[in-house]
PDB file of N, CA and C in Angstrom:
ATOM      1  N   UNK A   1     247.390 293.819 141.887  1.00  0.00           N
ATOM      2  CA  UNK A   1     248.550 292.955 141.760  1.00  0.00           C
ATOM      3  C   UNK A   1     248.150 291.711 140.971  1.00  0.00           C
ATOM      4  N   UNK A   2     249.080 291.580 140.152  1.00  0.00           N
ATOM      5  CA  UNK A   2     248.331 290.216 139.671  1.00  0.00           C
ATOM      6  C   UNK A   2     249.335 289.167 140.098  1.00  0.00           C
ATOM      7  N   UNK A   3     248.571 288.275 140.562  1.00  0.00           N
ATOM      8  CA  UNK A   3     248.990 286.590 141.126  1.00  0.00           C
ATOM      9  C   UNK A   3     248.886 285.351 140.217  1.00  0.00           C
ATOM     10  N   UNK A   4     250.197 284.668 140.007  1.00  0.00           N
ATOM     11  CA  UNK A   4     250.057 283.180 139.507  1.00  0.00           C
ATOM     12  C   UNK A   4     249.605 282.389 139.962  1.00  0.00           C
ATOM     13  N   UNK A   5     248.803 281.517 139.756  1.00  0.00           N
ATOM     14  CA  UNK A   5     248.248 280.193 140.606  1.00  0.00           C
ATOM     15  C   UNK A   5     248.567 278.872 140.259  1.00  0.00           C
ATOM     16  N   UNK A   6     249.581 278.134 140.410  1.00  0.00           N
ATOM     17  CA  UNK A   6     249.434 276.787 139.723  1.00  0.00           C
ATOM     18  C   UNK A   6     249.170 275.712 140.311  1.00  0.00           C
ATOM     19  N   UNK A   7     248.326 275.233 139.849  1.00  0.00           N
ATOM     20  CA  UNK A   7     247.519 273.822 140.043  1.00  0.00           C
ATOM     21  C   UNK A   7     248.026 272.958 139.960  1.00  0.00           C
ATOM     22  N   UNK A   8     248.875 271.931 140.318  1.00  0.00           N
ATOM     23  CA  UNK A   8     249.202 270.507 139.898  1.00  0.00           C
ATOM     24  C   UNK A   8     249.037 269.082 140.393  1.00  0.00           C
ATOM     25  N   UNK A   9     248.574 268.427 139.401  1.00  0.00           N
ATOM     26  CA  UNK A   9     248.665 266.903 140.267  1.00  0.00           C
ATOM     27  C   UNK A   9     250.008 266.776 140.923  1.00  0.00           C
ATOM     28  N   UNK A  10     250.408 265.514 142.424  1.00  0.00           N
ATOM     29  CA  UNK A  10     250.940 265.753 143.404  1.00  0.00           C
ATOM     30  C   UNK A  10     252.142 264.661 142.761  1.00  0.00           C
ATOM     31  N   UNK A  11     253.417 264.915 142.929  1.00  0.00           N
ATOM     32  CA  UNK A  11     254.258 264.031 142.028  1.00  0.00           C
ATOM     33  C   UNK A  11     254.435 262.777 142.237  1.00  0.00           C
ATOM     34  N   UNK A  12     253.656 262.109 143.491  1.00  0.00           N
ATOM     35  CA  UNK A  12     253.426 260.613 143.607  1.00  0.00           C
ATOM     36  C   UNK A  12     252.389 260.483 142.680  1.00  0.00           C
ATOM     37  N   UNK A  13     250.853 261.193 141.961  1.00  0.00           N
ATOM     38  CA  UNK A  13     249.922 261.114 141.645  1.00  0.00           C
ATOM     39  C   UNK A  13     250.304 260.814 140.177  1.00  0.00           C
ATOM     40  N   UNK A  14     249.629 259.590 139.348  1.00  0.00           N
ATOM     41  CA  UNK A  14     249.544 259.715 137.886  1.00  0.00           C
ATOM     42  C   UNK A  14     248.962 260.852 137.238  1.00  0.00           C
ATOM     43  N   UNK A  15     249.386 261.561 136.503  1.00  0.00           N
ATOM     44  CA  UNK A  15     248.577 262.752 135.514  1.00  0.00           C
ATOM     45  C   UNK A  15     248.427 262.063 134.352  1.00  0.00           C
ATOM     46  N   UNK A  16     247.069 261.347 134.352  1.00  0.00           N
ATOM     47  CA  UNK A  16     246.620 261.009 133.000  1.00  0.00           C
ATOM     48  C   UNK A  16     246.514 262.542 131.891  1.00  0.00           C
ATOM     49  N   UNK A  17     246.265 263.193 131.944  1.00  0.00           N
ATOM     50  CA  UNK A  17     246.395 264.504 130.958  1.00  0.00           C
ATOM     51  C   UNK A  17     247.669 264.256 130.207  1.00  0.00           C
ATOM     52  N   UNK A  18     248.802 264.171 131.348  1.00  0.00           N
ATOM     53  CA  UNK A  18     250.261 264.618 130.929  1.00  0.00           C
ATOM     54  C   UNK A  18     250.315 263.442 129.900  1.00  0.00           C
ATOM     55  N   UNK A  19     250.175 261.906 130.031  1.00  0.00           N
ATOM     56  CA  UNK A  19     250.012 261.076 129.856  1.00  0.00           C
ATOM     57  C   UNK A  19     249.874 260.948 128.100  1.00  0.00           C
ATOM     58  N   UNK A  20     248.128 261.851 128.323  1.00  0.00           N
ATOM     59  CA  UNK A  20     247.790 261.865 127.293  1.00  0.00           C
ATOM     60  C   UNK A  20     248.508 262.569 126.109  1.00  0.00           C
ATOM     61  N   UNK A  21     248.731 263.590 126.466  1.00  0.00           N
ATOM     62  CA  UNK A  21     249.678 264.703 125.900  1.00  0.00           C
ATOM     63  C   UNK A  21     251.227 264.294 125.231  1.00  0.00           C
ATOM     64  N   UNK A  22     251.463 262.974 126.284  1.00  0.00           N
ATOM     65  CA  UNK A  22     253.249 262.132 125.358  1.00  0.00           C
ATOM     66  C   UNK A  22     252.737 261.615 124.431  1.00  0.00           C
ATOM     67  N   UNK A  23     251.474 260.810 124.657  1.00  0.00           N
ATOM     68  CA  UNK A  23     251.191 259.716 123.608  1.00  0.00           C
ATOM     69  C   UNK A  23     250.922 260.201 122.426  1.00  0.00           C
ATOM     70  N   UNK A  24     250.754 261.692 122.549  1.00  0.00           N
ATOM     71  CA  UNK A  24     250.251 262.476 121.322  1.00  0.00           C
ATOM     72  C   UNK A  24     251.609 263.019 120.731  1.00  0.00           C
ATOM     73  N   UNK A  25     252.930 262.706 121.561  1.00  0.00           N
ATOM     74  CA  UNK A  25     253.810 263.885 121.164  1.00  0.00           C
ATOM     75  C   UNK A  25     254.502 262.685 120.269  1.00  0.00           C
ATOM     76  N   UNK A  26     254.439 261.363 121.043  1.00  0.00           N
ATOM     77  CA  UNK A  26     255.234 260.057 120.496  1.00  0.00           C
ATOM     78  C   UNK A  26     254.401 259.962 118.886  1.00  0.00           C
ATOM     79  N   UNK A  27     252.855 260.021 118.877  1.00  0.00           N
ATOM     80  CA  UNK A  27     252.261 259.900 117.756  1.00  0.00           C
ATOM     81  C   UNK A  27     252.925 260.606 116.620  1.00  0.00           C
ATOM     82  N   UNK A  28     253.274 261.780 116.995  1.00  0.00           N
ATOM     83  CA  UNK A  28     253.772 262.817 115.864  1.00  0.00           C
ATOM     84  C   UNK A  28     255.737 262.205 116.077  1.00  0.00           C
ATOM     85  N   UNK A  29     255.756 261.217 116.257  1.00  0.00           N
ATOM     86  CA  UNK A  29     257.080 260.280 115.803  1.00  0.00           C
ATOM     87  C   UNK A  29     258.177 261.413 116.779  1.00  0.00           C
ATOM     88  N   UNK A  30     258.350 262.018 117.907  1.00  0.00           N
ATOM     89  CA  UNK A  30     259.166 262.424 118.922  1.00  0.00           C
ATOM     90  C   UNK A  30     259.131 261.451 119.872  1.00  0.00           C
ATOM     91  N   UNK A  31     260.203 261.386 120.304  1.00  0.00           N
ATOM     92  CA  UNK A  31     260.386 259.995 121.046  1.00  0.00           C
ATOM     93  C   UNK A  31     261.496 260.398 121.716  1.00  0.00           C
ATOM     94  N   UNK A  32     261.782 261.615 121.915  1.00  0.00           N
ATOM     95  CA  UNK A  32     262.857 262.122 123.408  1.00  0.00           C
ATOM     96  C   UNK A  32     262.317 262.437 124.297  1.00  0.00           C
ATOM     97  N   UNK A  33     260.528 262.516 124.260  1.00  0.00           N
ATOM     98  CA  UNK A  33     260.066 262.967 125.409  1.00  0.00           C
ATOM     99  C   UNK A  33     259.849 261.942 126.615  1.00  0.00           C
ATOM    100  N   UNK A  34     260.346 262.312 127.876  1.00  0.00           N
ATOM    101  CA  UNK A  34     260.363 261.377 128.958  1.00  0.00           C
ATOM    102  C   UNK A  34     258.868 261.054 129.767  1.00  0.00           C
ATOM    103  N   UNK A  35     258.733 262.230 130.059  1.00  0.00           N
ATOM    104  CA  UNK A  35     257.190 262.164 130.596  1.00  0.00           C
ATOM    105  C   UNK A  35     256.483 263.961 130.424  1.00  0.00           C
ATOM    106  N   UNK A  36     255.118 264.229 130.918  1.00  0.00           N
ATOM    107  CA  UNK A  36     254.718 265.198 130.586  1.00  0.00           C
ATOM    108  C   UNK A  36     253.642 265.259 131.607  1.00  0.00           C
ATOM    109  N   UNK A  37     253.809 266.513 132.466  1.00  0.00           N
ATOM    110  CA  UNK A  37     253.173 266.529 133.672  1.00  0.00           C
ATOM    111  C   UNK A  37     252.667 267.830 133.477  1.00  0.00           C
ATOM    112  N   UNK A  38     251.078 268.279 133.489  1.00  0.00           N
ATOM    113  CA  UNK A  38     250.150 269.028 133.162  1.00  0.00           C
ATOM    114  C   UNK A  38     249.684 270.011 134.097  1.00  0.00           C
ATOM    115  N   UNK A  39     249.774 271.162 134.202  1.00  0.00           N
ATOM    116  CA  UNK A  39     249.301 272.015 135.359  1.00  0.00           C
ATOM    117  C   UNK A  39     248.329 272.939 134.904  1.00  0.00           C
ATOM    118  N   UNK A  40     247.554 273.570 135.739  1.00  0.00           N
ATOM    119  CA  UNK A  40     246.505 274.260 135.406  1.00  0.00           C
ATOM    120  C   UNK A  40     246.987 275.356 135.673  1.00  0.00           C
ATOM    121  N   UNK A  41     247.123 276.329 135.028  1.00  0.00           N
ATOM    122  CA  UNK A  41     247.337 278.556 135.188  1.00  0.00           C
ATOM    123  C   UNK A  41     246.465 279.046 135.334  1.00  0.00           C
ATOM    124  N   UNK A  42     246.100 280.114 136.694  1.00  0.00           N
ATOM    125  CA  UNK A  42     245.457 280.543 136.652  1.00  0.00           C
ATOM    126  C   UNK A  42     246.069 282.356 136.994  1.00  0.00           C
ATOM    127  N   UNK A  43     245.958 283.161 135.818  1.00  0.00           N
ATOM    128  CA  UNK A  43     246.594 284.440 136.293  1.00  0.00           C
ATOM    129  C   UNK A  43     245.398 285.367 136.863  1.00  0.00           C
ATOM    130  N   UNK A  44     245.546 285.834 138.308  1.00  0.00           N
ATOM    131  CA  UNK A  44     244.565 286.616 138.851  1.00  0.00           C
ATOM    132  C   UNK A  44     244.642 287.944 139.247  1.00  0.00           C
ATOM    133  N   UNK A  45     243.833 288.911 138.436  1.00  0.00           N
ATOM    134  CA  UNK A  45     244.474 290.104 139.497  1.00  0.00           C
ATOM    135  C   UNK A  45     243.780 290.937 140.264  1.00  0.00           C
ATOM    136  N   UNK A  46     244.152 290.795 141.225  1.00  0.00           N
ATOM    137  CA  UNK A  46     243.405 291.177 142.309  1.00  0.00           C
ATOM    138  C   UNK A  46     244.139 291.537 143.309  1.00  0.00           C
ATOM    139  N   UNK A  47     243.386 292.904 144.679  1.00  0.00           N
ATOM    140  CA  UNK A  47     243.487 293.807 145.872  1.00  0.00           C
ATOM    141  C   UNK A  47     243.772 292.425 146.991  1.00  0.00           C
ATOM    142  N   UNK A  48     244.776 291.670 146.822  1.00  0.00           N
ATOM    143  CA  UNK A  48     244.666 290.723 148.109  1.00  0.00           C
ATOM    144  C   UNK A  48     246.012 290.577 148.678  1.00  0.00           C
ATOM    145  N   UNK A  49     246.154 289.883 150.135  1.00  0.00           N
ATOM    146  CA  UNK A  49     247.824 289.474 150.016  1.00  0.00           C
ATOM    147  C   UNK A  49     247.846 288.263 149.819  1.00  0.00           C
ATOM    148  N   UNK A  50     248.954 287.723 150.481  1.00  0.00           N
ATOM    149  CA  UNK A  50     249.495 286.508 149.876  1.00  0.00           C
ATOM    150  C   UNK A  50     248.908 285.318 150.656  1.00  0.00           C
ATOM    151  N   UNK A  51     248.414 285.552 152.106  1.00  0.00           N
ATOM    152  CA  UNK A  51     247.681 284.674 152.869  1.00  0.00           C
ATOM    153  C   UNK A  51     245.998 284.378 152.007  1.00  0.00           C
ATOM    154  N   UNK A  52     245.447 285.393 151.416  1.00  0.00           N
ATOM    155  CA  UNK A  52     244.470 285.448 150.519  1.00  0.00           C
ATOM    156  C   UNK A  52     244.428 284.989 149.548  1.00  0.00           C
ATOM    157  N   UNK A  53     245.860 284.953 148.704  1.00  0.00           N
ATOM    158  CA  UNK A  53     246.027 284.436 147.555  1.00  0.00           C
ATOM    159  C   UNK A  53     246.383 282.568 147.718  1.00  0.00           C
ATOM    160  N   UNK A  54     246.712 282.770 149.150  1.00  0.00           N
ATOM    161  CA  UNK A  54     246.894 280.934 149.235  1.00  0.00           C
ATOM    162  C   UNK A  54     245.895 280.170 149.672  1.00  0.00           C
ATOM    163  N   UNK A  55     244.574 281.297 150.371  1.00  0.00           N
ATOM    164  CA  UNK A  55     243.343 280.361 150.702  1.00  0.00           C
ATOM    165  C   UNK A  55     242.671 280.309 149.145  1.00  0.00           C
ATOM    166  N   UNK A  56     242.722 281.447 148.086  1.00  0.00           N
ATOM    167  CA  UNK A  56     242.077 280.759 146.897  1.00  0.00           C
ATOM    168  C   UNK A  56     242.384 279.524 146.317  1.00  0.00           C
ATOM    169  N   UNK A  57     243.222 279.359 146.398  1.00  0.00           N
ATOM    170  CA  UNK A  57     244.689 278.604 145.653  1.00  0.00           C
ATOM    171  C   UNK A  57     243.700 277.131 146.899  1.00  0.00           C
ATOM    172  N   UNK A  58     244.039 277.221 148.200  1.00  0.00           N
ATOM    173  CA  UNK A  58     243.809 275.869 148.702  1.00  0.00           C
ATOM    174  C   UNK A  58     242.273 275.887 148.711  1.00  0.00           C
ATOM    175  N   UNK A  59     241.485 276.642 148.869  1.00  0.00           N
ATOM    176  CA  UNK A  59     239.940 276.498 149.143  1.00  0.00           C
ATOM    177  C   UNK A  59     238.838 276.420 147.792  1.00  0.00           C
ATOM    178  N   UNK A  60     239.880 277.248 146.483  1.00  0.00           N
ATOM    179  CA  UNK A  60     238.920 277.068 145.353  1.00  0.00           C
ATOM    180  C   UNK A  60     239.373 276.484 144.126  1.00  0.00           C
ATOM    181  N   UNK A  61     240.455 276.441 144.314  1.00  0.00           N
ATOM    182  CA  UNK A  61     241.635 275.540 142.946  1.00  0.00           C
ATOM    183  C   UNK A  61     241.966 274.322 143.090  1.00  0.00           C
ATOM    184  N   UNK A  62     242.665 274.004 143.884  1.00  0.00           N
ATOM    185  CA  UNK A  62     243.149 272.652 143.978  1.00  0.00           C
ATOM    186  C   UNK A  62     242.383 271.842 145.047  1.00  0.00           C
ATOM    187  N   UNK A  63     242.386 270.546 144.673  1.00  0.00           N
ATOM    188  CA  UNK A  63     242.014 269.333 145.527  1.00  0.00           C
ATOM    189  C   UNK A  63     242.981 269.101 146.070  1.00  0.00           C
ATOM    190  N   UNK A  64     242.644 268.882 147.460  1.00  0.00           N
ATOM    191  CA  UNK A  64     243.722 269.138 148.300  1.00  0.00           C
ATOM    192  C   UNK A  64     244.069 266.971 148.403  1.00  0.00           C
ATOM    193  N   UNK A  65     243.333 266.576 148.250  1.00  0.00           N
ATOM    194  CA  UNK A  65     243.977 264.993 147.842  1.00  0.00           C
ATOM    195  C   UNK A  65     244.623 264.652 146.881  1.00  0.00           C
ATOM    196  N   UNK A  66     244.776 265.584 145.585  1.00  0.00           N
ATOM    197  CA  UNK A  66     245.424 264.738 144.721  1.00  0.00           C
ATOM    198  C   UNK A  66     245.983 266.240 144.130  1.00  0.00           C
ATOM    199  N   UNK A  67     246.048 267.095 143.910  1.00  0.00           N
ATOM    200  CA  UNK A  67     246.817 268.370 143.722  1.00  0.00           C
ATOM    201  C   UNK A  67     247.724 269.223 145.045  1.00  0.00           C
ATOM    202  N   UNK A  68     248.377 269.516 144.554  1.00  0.00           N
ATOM    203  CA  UNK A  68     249.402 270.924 145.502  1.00  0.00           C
ATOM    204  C   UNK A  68     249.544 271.976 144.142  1.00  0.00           C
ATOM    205  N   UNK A  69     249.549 273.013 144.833  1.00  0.00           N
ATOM    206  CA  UNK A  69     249.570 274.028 144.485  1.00  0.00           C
ATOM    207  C   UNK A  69     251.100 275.461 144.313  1.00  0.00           C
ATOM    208  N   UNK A  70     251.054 276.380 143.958  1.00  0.00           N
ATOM    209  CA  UNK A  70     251.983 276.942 143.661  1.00  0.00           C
ATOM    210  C   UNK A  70     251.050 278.715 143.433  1.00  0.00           C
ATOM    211  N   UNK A  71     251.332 279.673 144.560  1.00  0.00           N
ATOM    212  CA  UNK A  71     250.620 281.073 144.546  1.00  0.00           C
ATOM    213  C   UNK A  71     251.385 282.472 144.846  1.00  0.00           C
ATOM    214  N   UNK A  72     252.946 281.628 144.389  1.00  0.00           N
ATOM    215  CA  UNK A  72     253.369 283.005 144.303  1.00  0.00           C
ATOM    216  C   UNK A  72     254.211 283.025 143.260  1.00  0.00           C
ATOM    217  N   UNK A  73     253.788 282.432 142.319  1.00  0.00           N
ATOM    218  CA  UNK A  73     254.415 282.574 140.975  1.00  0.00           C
ATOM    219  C   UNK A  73     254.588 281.672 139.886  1.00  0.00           C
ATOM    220  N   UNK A  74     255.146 281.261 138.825  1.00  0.00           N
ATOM    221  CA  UNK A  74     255.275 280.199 137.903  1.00  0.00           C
ATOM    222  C   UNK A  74     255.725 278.609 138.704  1.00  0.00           C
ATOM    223  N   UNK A  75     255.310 277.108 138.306  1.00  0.00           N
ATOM    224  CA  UNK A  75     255.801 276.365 139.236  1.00  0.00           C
ATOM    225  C   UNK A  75     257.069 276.296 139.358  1.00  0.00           C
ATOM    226  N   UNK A  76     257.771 275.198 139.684  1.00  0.00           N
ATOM    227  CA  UNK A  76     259.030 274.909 139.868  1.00  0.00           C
ATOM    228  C   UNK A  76     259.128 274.145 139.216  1.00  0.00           C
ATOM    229  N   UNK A  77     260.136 273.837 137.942  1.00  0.00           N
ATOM    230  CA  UNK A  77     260.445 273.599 137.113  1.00  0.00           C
ATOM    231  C   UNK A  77     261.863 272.754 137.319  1.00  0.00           C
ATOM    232  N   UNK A  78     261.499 271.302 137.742  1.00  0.00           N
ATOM    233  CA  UNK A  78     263.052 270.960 137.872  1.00  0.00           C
ATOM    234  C   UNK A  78     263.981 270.635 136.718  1.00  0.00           C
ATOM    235  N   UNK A  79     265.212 270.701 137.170  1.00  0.00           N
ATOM    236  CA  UNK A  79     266.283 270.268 136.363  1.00  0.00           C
ATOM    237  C   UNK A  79     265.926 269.654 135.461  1.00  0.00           C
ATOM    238  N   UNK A  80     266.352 270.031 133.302  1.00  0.00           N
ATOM    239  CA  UNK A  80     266.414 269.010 132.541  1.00  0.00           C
ATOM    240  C   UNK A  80     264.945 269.055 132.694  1.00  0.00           C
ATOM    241  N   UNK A  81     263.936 269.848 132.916  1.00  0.00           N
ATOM    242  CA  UNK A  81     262.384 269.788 132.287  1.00  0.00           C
ATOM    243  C   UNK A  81     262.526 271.184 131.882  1.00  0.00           C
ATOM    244  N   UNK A  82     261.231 271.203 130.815  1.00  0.00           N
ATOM    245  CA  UNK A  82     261.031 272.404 130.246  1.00  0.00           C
ATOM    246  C   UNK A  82     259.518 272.820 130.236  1.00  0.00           C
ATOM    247  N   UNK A  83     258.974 274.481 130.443  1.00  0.00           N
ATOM    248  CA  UNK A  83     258.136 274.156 131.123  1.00  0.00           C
ATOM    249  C   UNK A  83     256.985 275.434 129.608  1.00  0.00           C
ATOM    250  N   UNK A  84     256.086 274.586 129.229  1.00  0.00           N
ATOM    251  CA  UNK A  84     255.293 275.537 128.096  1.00  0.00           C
ATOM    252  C   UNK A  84     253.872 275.816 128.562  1.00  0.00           C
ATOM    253  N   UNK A  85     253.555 277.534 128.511  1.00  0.00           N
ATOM    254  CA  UNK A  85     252.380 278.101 128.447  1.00  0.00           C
ATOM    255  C   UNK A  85     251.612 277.857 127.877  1.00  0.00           C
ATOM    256  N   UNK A  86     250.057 277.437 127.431  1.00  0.00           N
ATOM    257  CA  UNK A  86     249.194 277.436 126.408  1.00  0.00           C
ATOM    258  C   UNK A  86     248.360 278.675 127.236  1.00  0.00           C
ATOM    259  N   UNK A  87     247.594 279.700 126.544  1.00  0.00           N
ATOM    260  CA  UNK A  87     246.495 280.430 126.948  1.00  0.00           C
ATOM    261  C   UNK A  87     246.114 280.566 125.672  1.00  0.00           C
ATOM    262  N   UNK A  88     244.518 280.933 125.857  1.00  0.00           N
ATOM    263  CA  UNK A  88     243.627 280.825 125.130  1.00  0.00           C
ATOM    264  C   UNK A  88     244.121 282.357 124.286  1.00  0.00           C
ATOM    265  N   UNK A  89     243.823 282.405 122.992  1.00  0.00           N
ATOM    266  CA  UNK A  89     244.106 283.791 122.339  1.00  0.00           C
ATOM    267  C   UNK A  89     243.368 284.524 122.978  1.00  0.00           C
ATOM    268  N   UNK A  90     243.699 286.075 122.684  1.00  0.00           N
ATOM    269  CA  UNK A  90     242.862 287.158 123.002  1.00  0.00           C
ATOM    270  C   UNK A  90     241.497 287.035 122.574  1.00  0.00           C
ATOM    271  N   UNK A  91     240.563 287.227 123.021  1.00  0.00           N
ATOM    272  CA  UNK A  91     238.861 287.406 122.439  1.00  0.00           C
ATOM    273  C   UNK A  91     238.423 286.066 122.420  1.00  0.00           C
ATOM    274  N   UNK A  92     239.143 284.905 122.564  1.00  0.00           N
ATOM    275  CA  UNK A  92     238.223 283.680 123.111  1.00  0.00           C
ATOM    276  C   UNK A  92     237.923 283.542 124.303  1.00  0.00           C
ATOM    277  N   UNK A  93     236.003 282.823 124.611  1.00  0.00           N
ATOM    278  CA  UNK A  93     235.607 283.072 125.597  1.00  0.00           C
ATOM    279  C   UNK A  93     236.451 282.181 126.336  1.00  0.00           C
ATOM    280  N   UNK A  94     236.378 282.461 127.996  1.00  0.00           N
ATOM    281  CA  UNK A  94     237.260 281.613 128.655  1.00  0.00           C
ATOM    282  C   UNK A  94     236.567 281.308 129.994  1.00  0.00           C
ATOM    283  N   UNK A  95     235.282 280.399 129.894  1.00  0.00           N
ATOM    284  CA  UNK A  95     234.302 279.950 130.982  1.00  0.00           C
ATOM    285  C   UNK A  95     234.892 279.308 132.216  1.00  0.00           C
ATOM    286  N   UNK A  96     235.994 278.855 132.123  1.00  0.00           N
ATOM    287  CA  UNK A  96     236.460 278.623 133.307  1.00  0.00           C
ATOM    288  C   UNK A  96     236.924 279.951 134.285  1.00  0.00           C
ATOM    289  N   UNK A  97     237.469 281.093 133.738  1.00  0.00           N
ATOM    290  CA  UNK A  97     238.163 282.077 133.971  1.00  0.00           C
ATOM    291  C   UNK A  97     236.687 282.961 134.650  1.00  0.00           C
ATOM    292  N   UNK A  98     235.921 283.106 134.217  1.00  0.00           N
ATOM    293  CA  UNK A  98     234.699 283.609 134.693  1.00  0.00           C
ATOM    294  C   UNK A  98     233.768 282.994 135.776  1.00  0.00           C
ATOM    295  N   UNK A  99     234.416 281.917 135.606  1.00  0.00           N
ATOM    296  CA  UNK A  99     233.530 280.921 136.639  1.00  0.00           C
ATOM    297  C   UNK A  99     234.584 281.425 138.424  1.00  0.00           C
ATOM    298  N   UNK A 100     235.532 281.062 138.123  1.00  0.00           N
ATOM    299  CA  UNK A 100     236.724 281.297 138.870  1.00  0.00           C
ATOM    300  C   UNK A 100     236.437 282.838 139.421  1.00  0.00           C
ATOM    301  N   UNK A 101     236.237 283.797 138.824  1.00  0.00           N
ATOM    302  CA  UNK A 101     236.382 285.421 138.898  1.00  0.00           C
ATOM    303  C   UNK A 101     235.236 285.066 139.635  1.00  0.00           C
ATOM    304  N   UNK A 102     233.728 285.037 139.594  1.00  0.00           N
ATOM    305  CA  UNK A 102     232.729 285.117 140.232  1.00  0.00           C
ATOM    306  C   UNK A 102     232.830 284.042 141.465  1.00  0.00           C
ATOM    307  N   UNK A 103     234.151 282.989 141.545  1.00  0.00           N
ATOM    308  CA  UNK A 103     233.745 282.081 143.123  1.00  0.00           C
ATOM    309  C   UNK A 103     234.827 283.058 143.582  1.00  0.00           C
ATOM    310  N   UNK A 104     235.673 284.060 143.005  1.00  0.00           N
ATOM    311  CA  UNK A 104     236.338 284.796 143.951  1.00  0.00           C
ATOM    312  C   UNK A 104     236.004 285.782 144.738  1.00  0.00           C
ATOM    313  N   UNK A 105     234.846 286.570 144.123  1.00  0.00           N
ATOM    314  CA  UNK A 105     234.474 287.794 144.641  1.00  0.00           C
ATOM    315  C   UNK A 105     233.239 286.978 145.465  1.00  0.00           C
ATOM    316  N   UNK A 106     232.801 286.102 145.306  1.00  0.00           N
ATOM    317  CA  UNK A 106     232.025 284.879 146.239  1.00  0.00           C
ATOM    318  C   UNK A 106     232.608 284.547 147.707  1.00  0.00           C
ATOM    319  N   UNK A 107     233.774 284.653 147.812  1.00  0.00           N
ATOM    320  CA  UNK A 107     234.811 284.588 149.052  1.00  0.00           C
ATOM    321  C   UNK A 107     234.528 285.683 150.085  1.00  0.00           C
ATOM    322  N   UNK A 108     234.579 286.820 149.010  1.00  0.00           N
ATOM    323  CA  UNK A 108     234.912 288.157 149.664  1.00  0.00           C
ATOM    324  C   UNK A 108     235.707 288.860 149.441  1.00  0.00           C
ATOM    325  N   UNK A 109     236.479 288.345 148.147  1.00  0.00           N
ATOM    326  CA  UNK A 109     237.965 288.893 148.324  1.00  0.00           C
ATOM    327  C   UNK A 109     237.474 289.873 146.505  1.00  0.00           C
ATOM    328  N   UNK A 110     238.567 290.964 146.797  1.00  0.00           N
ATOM    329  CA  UNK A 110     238.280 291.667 145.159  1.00  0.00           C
ATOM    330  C   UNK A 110     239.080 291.456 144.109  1.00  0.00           C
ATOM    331  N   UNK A 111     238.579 290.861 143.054  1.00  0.00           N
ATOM    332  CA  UNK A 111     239.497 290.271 141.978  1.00  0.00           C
ATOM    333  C   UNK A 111     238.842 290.942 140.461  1.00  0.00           C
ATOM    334  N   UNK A 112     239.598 291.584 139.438  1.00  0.00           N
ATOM    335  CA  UNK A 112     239.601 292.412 138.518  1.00  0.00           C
ATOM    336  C   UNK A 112     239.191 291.323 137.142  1.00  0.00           C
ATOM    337  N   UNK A 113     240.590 290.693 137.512  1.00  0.00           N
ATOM    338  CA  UNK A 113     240.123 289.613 136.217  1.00  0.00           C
ATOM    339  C   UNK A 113     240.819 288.558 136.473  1.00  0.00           C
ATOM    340  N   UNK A 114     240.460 287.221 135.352  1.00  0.00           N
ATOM    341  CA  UNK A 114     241.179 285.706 135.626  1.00  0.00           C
ATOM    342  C   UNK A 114     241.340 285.487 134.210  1.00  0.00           C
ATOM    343  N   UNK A 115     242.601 284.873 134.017  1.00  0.00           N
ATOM    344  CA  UNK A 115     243.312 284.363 132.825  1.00  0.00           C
ATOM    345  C   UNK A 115     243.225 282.623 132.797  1.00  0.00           C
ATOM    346  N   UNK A 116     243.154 281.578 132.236  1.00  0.00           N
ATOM    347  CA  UNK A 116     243.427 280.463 132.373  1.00  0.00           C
ATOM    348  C   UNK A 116     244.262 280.099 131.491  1.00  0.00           C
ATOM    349  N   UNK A 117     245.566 279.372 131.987  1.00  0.00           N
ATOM    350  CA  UNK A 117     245.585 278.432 131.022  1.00  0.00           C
ATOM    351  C   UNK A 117     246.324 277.168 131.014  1.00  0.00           C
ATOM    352  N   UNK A 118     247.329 276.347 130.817  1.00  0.00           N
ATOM    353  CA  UNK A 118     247.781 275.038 131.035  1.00  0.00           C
ATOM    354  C   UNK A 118     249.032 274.929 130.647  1.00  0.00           C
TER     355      UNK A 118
END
């Protein structure tokens, strides 16, 4: 089965990333953008259920002080936001994704492969 994982800073929390990411969008002279809040993807697929898929999610993904999380699918996307994929192309290495795959099967749990992306 493969599982979504999303990572996000907590919506009281500043996301300097997102931050960074307007100042870059304002640079290129767009100036409708309101704010830009950054999440981490992690697509996993793996023999687990969903109680399994939420201890990865709380025990190996997110900081549980300044992130919440999202493990059963794409985040939630409120009203009047729009929400864009980046993943790495096919055949680029993806060291986070491998790092991730090996603390999973580190758990105990069996996982095939890991996708990352933002």
């Amino acid at each position: 089965m493969r599982w979504t994982m999303v990572i996000s800073p907590r919506s009281e929390m500043a996301d300097p990333i997102g931050q960074g990411v307007k100042a870059d969008i304002v640079d290129l002279g767009i100036d409708r953008v309101e704010d830009v809040r950054m999440s981490h993807v992690y697509l996993v697929e793996g023999d687990f259920d969903a109680d399994e898929a939420e201890r990865i999610c709380r025990e190996l993904l997110a900081d549980a002080v300044t992130e919440e999380y999202q493990c059963d699918g794409v985040a939630d996307v409120p009203e009047g936001w729009h929400a864009i994929h980046v993943f790495p192309k096919a055949g680029v290495m993806d060291p986070v994704a491998m790092t991730t795959l090996k603390a999973i099967k580190d758990m105990g749990l069996t996982a095939e492969d890991v996708k990352t992306g933002k």
